[in-house]
C-alpha atoms as a PDB file:
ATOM      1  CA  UNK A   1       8.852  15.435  17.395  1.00  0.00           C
ATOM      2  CA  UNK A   2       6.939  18.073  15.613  1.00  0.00           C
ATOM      3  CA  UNK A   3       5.580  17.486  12.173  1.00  0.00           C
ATOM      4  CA  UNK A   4       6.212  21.012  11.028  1.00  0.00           C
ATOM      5  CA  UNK A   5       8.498  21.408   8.174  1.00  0.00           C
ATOM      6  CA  UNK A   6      10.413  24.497   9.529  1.00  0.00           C
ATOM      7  CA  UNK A   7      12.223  22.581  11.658  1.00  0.00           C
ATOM      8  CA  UNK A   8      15.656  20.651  10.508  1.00  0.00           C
ATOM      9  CA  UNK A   9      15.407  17.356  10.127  1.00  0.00           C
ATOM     10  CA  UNK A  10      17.514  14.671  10.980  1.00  0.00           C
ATOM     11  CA  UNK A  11      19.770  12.797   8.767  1.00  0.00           C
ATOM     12  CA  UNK A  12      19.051   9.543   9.807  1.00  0.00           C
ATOM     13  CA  UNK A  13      15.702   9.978  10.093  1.00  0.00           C
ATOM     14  CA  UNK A  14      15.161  11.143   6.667  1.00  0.00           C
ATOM     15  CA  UNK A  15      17.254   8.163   5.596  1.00  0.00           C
ATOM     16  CA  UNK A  16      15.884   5.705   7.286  1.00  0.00           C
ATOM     17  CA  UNK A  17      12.448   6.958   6.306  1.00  0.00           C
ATOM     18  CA  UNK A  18      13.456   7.660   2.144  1.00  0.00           C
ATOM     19  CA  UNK A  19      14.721   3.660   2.109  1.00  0.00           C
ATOM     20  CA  UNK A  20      11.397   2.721   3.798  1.00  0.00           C
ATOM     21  CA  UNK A  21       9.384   4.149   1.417  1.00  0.00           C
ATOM     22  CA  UNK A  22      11.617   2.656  -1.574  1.00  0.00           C
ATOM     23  CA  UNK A  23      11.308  -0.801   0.043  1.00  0.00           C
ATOM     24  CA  UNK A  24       7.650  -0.839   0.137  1.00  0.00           C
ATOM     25  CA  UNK A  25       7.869   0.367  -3.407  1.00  0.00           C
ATOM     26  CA  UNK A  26       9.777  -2.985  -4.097  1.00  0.00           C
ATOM     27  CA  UNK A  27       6.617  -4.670  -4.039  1.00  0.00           C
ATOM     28  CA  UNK A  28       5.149  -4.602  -7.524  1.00  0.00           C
ATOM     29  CA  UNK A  29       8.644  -5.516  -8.827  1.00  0.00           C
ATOM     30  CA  UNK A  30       8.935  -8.857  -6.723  1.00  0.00           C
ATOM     31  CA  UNK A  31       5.396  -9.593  -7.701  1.00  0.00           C
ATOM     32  CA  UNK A  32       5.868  -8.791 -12.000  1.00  0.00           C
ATOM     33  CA  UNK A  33       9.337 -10.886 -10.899  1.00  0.00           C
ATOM     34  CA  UNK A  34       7.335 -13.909  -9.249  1.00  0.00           C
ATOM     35  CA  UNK A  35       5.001 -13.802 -12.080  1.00  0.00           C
ATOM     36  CA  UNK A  36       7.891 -13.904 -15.214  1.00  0.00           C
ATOM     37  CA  UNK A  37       9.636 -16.768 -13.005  1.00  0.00           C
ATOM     38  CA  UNK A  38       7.431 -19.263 -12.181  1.00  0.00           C
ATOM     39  CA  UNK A  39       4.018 -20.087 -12.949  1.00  0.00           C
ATOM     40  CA  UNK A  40       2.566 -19.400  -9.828  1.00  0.00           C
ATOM     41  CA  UNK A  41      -1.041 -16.971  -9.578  1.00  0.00           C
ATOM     42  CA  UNK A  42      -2.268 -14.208  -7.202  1.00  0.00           C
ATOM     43  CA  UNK A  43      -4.097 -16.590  -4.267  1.00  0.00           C
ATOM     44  CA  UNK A  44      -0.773 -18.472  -4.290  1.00  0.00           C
ATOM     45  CA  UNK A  45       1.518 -15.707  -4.250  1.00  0.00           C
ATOM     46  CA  UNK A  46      -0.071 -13.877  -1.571  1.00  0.00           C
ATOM     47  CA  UNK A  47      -0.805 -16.661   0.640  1.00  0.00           C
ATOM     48  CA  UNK A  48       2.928 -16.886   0.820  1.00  0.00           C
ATOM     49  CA  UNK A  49       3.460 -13.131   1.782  1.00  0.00           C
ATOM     50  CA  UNK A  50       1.061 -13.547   4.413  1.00  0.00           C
ATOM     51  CA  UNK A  51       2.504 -16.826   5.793  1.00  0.00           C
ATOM     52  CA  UNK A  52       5.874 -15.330   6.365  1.00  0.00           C
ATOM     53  CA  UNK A  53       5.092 -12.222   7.492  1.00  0.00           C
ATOM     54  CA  UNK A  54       2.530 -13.879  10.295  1.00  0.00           C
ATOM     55  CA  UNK A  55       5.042 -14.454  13.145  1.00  0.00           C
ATOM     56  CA  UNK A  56       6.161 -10.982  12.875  1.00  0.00           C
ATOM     57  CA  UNK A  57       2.166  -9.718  13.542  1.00  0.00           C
ATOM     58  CA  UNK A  58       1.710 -12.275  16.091  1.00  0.00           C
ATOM     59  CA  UNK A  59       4.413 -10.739  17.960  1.00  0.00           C
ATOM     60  CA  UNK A  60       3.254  -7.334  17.713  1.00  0.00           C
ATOM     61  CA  UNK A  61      -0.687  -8.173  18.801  1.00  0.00           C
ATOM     62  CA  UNK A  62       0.844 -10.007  21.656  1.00  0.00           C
ATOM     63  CA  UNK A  63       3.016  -7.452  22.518  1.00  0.00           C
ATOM     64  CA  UNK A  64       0.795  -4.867  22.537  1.00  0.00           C
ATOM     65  CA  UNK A  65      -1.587  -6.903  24.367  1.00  0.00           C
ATOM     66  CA  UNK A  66       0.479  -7.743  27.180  1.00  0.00           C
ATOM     67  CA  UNK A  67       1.155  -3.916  28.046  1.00  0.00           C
ATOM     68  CA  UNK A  68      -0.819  -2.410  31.023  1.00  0.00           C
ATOM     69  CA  UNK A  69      -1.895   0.452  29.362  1.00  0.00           C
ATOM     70  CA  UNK A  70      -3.801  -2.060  26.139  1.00  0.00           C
ATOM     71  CA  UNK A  71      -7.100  -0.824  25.844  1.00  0.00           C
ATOM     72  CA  UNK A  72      -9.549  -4.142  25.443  1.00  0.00           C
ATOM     73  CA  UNK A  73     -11.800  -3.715  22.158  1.00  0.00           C
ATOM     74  CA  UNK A  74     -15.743  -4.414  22.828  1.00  0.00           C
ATOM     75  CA  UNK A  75     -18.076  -6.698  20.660  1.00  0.00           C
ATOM     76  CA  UNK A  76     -18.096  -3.768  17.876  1.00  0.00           C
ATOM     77  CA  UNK A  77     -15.098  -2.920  17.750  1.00  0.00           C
ATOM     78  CA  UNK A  78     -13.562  -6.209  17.317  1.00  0.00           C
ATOM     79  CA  UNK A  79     -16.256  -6.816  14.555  1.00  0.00           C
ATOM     80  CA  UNK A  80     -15.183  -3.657  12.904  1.00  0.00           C
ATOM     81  CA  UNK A  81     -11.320  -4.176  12.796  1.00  0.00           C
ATOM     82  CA  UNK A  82     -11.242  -7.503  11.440  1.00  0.00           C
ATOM     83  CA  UNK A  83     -13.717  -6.543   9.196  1.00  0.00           C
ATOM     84  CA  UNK A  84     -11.268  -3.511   8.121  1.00  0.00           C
ATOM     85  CA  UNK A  85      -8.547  -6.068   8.072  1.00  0.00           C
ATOM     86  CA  UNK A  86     -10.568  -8.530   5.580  1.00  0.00           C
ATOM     87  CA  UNK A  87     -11.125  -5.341   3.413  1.00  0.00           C
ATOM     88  CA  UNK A  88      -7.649  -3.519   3.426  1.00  0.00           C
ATOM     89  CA  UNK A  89      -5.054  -5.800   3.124  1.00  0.00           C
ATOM     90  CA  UNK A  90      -6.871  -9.569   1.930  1.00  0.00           C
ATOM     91  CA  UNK A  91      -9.438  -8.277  -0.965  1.00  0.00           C
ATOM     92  CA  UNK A  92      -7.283  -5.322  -1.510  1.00  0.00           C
ATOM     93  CA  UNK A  93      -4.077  -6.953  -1.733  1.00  0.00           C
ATOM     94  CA  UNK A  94      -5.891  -9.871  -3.618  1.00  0.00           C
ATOM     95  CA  UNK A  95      -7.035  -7.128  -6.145  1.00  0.00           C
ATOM     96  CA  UNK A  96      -3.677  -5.918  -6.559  1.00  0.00           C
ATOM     97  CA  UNK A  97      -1.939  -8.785  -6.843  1.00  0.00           C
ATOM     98  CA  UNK A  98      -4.390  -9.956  -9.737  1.00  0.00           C
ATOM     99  CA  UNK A  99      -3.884  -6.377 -11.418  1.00  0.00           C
ATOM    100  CA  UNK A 100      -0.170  -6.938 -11.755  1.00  0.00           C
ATOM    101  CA  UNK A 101      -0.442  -9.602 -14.011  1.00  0.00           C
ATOM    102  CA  UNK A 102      -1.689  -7.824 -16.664  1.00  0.00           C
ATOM    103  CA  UNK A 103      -0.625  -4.032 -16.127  1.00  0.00           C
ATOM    104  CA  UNK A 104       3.270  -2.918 -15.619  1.00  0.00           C
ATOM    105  CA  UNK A 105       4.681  -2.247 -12.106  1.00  0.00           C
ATOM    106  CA  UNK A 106       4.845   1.786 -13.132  1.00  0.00           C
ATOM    107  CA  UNK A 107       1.217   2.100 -14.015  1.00  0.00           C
ATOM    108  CA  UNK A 108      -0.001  -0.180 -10.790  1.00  0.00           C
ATOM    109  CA  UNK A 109       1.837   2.191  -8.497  1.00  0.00           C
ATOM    110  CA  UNK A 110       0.070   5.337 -10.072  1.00  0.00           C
ATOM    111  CA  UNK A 111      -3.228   3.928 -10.223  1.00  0.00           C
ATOM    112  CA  UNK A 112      -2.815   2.769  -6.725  1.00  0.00           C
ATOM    113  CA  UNK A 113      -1.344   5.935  -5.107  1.00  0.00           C
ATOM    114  CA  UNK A 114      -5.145   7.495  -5.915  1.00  0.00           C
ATOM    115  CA  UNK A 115      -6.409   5.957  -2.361  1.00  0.00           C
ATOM    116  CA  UNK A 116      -5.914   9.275  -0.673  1.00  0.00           C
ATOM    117  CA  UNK A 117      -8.221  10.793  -2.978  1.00  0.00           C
ATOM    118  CA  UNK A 118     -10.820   8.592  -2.905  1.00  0.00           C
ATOM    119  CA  UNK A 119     -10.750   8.668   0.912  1.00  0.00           C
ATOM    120  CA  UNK A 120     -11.231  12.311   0.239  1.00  0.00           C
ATOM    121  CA  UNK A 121     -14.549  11.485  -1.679  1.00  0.00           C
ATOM    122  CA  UNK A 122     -15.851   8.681   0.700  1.00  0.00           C
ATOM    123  CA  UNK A 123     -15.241  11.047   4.100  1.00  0.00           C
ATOM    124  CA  UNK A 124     -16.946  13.846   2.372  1.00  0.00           C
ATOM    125  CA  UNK A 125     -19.797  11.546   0.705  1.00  0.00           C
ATOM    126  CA  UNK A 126     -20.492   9.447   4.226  1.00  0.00           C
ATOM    127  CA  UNK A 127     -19.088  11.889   7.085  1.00  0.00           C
ATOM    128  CA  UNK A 128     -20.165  15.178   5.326  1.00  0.00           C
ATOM    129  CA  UNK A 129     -16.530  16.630   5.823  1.00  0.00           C
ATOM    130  CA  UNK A 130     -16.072  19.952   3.352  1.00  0.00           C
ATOM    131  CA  UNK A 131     -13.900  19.374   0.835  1.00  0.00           C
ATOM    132  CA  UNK A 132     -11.296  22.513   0.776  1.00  0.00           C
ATOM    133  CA  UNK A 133      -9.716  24.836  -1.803  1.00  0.00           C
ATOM    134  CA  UNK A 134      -6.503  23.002  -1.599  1.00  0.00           C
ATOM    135  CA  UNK A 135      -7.936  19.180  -1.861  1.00  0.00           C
ATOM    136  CA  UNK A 136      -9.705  20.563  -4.940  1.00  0.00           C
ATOM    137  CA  UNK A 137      -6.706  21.562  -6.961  1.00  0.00           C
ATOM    138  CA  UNK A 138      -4.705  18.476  -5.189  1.00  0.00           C
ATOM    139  CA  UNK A 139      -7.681  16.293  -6.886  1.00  0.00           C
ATOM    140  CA  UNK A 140      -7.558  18.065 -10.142  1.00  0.00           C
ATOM    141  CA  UNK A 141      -3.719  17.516 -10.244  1.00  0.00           C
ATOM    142  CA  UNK A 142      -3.857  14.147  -9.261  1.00  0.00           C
ATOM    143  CA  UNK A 143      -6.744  12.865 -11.889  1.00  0.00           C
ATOM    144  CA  UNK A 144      -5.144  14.700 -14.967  1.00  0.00           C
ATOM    145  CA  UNK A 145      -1.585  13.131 -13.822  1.00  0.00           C
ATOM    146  CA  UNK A 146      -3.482   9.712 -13.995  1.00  0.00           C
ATOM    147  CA  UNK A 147      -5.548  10.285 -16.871  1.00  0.00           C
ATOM    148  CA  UNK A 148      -1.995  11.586 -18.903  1.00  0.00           C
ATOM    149  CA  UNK A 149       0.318   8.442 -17.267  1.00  0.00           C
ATOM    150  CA  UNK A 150      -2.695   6.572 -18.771  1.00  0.00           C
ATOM    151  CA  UNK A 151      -2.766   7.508 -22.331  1.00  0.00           C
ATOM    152  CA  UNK A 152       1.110   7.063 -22.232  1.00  0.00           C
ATOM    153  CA  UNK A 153       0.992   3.668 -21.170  1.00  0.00           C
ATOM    154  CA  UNK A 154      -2.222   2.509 -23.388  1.00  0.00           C
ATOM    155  CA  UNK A 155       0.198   3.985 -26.409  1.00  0.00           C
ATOM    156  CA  UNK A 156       2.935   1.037 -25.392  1.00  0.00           C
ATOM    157  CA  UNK A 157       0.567  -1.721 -24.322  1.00  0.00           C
ATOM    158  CA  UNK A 158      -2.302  -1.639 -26.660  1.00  0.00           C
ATOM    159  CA  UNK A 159      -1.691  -5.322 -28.089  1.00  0.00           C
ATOM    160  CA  UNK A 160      -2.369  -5.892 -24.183  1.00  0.00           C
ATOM    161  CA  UNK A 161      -5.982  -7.736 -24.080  1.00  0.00           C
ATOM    162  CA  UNK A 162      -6.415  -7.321 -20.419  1.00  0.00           C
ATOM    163  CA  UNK A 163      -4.720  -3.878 -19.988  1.00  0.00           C
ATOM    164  CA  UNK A 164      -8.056  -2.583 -19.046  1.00  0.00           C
ATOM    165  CA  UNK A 165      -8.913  -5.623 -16.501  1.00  0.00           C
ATOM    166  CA  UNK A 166      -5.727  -5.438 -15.299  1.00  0.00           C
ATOM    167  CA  UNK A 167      -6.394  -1.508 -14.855  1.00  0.00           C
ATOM    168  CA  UNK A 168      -9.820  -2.064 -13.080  1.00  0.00           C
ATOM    169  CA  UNK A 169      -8.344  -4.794 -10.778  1.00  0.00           C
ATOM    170  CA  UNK A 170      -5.731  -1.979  -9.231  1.00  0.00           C
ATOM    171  CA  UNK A 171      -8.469   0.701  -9.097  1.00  0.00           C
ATOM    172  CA  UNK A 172     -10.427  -1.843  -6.997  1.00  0.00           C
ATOM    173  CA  UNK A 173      -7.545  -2.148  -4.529  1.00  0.00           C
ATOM    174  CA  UNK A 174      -7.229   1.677  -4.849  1.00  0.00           C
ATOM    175  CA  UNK A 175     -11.011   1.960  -3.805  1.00  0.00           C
ATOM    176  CA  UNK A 176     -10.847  -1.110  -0.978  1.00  0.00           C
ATOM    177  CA  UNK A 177      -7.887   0.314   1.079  1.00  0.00           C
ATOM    178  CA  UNK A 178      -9.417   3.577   0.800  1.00  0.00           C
ATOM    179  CA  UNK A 179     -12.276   2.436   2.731  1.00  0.00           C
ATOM    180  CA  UNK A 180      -9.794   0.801   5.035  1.00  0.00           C
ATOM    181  CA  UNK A 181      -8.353   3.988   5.538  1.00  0.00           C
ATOM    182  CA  UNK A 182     -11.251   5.780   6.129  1.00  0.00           C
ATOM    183  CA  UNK A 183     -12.334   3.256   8.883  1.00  0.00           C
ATOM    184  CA  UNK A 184      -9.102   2.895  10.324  1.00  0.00           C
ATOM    185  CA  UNK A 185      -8.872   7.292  11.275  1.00  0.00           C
ATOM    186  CA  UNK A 186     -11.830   6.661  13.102  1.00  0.00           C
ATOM    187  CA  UNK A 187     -10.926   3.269  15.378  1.00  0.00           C
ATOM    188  CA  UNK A 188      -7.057   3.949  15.485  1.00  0.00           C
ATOM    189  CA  UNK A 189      -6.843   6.755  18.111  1.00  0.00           C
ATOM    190  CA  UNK A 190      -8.696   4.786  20.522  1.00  0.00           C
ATOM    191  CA  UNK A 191      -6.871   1.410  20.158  1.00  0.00           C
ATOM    192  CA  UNK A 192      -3.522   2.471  19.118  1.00  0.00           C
ATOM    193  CA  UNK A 193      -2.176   2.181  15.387  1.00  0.00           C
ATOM    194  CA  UNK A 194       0.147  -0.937  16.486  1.00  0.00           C
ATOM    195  CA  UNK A 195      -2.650  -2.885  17.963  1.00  0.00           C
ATOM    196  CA  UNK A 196      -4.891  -2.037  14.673  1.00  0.00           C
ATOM    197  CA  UNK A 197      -1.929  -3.115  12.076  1.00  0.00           C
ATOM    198  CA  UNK A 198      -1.724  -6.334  14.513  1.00  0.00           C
ATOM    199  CA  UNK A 199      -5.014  -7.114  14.527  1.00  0.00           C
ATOM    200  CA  UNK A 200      -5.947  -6.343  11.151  1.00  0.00           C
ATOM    201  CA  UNK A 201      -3.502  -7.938   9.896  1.00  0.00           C
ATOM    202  CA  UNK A 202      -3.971 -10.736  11.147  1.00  0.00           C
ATOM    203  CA  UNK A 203      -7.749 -10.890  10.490  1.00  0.00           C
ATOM    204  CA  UNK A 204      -6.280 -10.485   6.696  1.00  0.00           C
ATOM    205  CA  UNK A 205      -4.541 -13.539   6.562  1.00  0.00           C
ATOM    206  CA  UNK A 206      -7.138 -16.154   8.181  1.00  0.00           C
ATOM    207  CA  UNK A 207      -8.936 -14.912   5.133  1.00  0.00           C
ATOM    208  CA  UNK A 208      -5.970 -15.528   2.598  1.00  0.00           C
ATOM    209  CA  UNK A 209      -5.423 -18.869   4.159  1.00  0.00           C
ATOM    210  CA  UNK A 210      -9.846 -19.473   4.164  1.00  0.00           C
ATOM    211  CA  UNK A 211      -9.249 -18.740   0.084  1.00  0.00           C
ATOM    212  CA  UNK A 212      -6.157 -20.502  -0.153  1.00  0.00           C
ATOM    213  CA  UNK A 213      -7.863 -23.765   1.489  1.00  0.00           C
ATOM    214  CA  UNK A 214     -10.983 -23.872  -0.658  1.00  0.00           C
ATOM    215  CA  UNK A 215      -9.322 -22.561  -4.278  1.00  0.00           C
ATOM    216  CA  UNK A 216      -5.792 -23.030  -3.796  1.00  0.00           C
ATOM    217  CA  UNK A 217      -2.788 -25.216  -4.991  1.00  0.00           C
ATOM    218  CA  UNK A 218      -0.665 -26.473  -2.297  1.00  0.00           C
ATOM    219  CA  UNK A 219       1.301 -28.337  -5.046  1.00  0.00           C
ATOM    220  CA  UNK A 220       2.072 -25.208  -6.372  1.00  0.00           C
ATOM    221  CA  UNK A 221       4.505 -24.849  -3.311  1.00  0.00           C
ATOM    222  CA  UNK A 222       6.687 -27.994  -4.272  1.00  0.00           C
ATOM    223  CA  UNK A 223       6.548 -27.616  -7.694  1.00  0.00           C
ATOM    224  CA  UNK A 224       7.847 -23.765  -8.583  1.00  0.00           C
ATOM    225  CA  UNK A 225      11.814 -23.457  -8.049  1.00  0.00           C
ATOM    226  CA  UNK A 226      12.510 -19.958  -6.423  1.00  0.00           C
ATOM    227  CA  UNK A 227       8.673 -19.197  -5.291  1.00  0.00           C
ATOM    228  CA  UNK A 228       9.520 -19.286  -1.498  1.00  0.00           C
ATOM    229  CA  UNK A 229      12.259 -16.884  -1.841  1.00  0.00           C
ATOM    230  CA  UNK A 230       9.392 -13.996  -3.653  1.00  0.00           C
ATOM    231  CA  UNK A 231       7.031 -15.049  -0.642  1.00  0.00           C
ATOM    232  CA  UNK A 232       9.765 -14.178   1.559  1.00  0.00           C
ATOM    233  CA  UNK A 233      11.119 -10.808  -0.075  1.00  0.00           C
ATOM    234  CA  UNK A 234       7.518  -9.619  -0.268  1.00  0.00           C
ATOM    235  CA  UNK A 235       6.811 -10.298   3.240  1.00  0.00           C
ATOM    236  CA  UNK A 236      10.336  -9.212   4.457  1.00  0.00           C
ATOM    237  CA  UNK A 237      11.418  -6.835   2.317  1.00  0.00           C
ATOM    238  CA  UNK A 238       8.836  -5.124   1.218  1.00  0.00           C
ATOM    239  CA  UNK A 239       6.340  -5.193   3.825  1.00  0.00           C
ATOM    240  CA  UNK A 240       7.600  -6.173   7.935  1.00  0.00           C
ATOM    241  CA  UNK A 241      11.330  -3.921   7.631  1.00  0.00           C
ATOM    242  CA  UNK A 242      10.071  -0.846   5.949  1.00  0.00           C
ATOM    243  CA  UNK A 243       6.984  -0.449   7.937  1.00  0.00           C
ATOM    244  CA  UNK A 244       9.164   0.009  10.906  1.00  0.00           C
ATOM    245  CA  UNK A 245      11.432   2.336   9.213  1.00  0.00           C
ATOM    246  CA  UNK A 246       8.312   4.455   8.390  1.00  0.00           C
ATOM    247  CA  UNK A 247       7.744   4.148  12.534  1.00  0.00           C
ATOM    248  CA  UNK A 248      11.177   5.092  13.553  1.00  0.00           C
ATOM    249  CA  UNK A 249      10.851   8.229  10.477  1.00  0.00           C
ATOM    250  CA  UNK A 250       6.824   9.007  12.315  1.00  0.00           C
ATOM    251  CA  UNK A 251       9.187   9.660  15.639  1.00  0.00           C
ATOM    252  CA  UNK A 252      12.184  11.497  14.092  1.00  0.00           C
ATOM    253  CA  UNK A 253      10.921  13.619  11.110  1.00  0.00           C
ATOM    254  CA  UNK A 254       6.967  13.842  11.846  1.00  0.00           C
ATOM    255  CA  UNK A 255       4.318  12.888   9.676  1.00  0.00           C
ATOM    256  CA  UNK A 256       4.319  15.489   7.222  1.00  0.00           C
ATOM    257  CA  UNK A 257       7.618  14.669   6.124  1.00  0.00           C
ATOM    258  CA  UNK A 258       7.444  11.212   6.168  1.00  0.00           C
ATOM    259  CA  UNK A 259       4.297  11.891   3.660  1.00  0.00           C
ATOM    260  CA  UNK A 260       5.995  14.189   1.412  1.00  0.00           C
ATOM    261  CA  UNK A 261       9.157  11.597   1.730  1.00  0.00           C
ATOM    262  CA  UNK A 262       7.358   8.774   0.404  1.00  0.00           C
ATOM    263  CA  UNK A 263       6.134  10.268  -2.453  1.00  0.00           C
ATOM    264  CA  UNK A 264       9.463   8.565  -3.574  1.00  0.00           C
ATOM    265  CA  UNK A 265       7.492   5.315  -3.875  1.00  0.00           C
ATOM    266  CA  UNK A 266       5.538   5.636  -7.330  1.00  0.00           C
ATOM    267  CA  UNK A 267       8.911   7.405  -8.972  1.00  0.00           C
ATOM    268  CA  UNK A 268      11.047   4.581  -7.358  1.00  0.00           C
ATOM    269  CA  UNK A 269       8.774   1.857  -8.701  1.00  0.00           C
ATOM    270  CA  UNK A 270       8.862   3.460 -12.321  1.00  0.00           C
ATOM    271  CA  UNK A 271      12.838   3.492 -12.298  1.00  0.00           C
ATOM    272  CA  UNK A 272      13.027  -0.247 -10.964  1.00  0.00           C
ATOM    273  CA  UNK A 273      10.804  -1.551 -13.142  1.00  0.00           C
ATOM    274  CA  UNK A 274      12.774   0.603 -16.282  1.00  0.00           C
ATOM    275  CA  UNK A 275      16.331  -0.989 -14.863  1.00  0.00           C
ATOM    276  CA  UNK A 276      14.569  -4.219 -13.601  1.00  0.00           C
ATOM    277  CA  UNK A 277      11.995  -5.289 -15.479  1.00  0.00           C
ATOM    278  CA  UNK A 278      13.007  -3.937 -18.801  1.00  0.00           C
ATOM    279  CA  UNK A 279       9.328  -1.429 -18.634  1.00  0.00           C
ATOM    280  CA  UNK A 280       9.139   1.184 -20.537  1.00  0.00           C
ATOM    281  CA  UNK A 281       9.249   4.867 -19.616  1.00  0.00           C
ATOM    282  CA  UNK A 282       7.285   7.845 -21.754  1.00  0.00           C
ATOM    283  CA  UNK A 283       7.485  11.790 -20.884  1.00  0.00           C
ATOM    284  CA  UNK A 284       3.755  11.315 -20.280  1.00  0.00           C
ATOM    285  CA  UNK A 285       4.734   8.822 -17.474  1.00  0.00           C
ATOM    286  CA  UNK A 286       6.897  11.282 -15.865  1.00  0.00           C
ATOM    287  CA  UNK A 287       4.969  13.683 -16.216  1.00  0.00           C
ATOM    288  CA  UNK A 288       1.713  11.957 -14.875  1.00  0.00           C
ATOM    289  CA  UNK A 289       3.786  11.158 -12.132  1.00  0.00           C
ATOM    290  CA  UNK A 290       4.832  14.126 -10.934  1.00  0.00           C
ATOM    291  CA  UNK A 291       0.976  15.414 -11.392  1.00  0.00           C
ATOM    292  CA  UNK A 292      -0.209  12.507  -9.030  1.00  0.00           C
ATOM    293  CA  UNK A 293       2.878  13.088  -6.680  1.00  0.00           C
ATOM    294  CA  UNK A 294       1.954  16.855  -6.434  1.00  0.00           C
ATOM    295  CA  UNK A 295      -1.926  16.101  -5.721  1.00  0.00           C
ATOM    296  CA  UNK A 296      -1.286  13.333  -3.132  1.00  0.00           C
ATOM    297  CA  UNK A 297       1.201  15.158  -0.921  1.00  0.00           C
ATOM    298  CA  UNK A 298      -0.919  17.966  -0.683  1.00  0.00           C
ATOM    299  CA  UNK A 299      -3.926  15.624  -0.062  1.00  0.00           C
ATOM    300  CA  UNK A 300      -1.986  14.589   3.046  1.00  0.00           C
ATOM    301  CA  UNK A 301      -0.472  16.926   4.081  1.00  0.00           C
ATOM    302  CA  UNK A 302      -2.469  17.377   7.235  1.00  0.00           C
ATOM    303  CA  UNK A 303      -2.651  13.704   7.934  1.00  0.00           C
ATOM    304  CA  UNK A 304      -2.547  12.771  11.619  1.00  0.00           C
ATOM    305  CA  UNK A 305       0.708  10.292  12.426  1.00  0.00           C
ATOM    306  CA  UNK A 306      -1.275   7.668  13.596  1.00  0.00           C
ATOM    307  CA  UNK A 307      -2.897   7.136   9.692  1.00  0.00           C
ATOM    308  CA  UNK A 308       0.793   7.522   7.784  1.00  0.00           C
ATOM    309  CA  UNK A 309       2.254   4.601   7.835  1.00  0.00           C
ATOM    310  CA  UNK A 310      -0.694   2.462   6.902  1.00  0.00           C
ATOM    311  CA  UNK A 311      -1.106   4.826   3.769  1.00  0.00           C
ATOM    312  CA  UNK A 312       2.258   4.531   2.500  1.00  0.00           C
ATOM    313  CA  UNK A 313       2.805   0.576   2.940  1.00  0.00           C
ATOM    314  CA  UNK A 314       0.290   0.474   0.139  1.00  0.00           C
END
């Protein structure tokens, strides 16, 4: 189906595609929820999102494999995915995960949901591609949303000693999985974005379970009630079903919409964690919010299919 906007868009696919993007934005609440119920820490946490969501990318990569038309990677290329895998969803998850301890669920999402800008910086810093008139005001709006969400949220969490660490941990995961991104546009139309995910994926959690083995707890699994059922909402819930609803929504309503769709996420994350979590909400928030919303969709609003659905399962 066409991306452009003109056309009608089907009901289910716009359904399917508005509850994918509010399941991924489930995340940061299981995670703040994991945190307030047991005593368990980031490593430990995400080793268990990875471990259950495994078979379903094992699956996948042999799926994809098994198909006549797979394309077979070379030396490099294998090299560079699992590299891109180690970077975008191990360290960058990692950083997240870390962040969320110390910053609430609203202001993670926001910081977080700057990736597509800085992928805007890094392609035009390392691939010399032209920043235009309408990334310029989309980067102005998105910044001053940030900078005003911010403020708002230092005002209610200034007793917070590690607001600021918690703050830098998220921008790190912002940065990370922009590079992952960045590298993924430029290896994903030759290998397929379902072979990529796979792959990368899977390169992701060897590392997890690397860290895991050398500065991990496996006691830690045994001895907090309730922590397998977190690893298994994060890992079901929030990260295998809605990344194929985002597929099915790439098929039925075309990538533009499903962009401007899931600009849901960082507005369904603030309302969760208000009803949820018992966070705090501040017109500066809202307004922030709909700032970074505004500069993001227009960011991607050209964005090739192939690159949506890893963006929004951030």
């Amino acid at each position: 189906m066409s991306s452009n906007t003109k056309q009608s868009i089907p009901v289910a696919g716009f359904v399917v595609t508005l509850v994918g993007a509010i399941l991924f934005s489930t995340k940061a609440i299981i995670v703040k929820l994991a945190f307030a119920g047991t005593h368990t820490d980031a490593l430990t946490l995400l080793t268990l999102r990875m471990l259950f969501a495994l078979p379903f990318y094992l699956v996948a990569a042999f799926a994809v494999s098994s198909r006549s038309s797979n394309v077979k990677l070379k030396g490099k290329e294998w090299a560079f995915v699992l590299a891109l895998g180690v970077l975008g969803y191990y360290l960058s998850s990692l950083f997240d995960f870390i962040g969320l301890q110390y910053i609430s669920a609203g202001l993670e999402r926001l910081i977080l949901f700057l990736y597509p800008t800085f992928a805007v910086f890094i392609n035009a810093y390392f691939f010399k591609q032209k920043i235009s008139g309408v990334q310029r005001v989309a980067l102005l709006l998105t910044y001053a949303g940030i900078a005003l969400a911010y403020f708002g949220e230092l005002a209610i969490d200034s007793s917070n000693p590690n607001f600021y660490f918690g703050s830098f941990m998220v921008f790190l995961c912002a940065t990370t999985y922009a590079m992952y991104i960045v590298g993924s546009g430029r290896v994903i139309p030759r290998i397929g974005s379902t072979k990529f995910t796979a792959y990368a994926m899977l390169a992701a959690t060897a590392g997890i379970f690397v860290h895991f083995a050398i500065a991990g707890d496996t006691a830690k699994f045994q001895a907090e009630h309730g922590l397998w059922l977190y690893g298994v909402l994060l890992a079901v819930v929030a990260t295998v079903i809605p990344s194929f609803m985002l597929s099915y929504g790439l098929k039925s309503v075309g990538s533009n919409n499903v962009a401007i769709i899931s600009g849901i996420g960082p507005v369904s994350t603030i309302m969760q964690a208000y009803f949820i979590l018992g966070e705090k909400i501040v017109v500066e928030q809202l307004i922030g919010t709909a700032l970074v919303i505004a500069g993001v969709i227009l960011i991607g609003w050209k964005r090739k299919p192939a690159a949506v659905v890893e963006e929004v399962a951030a």
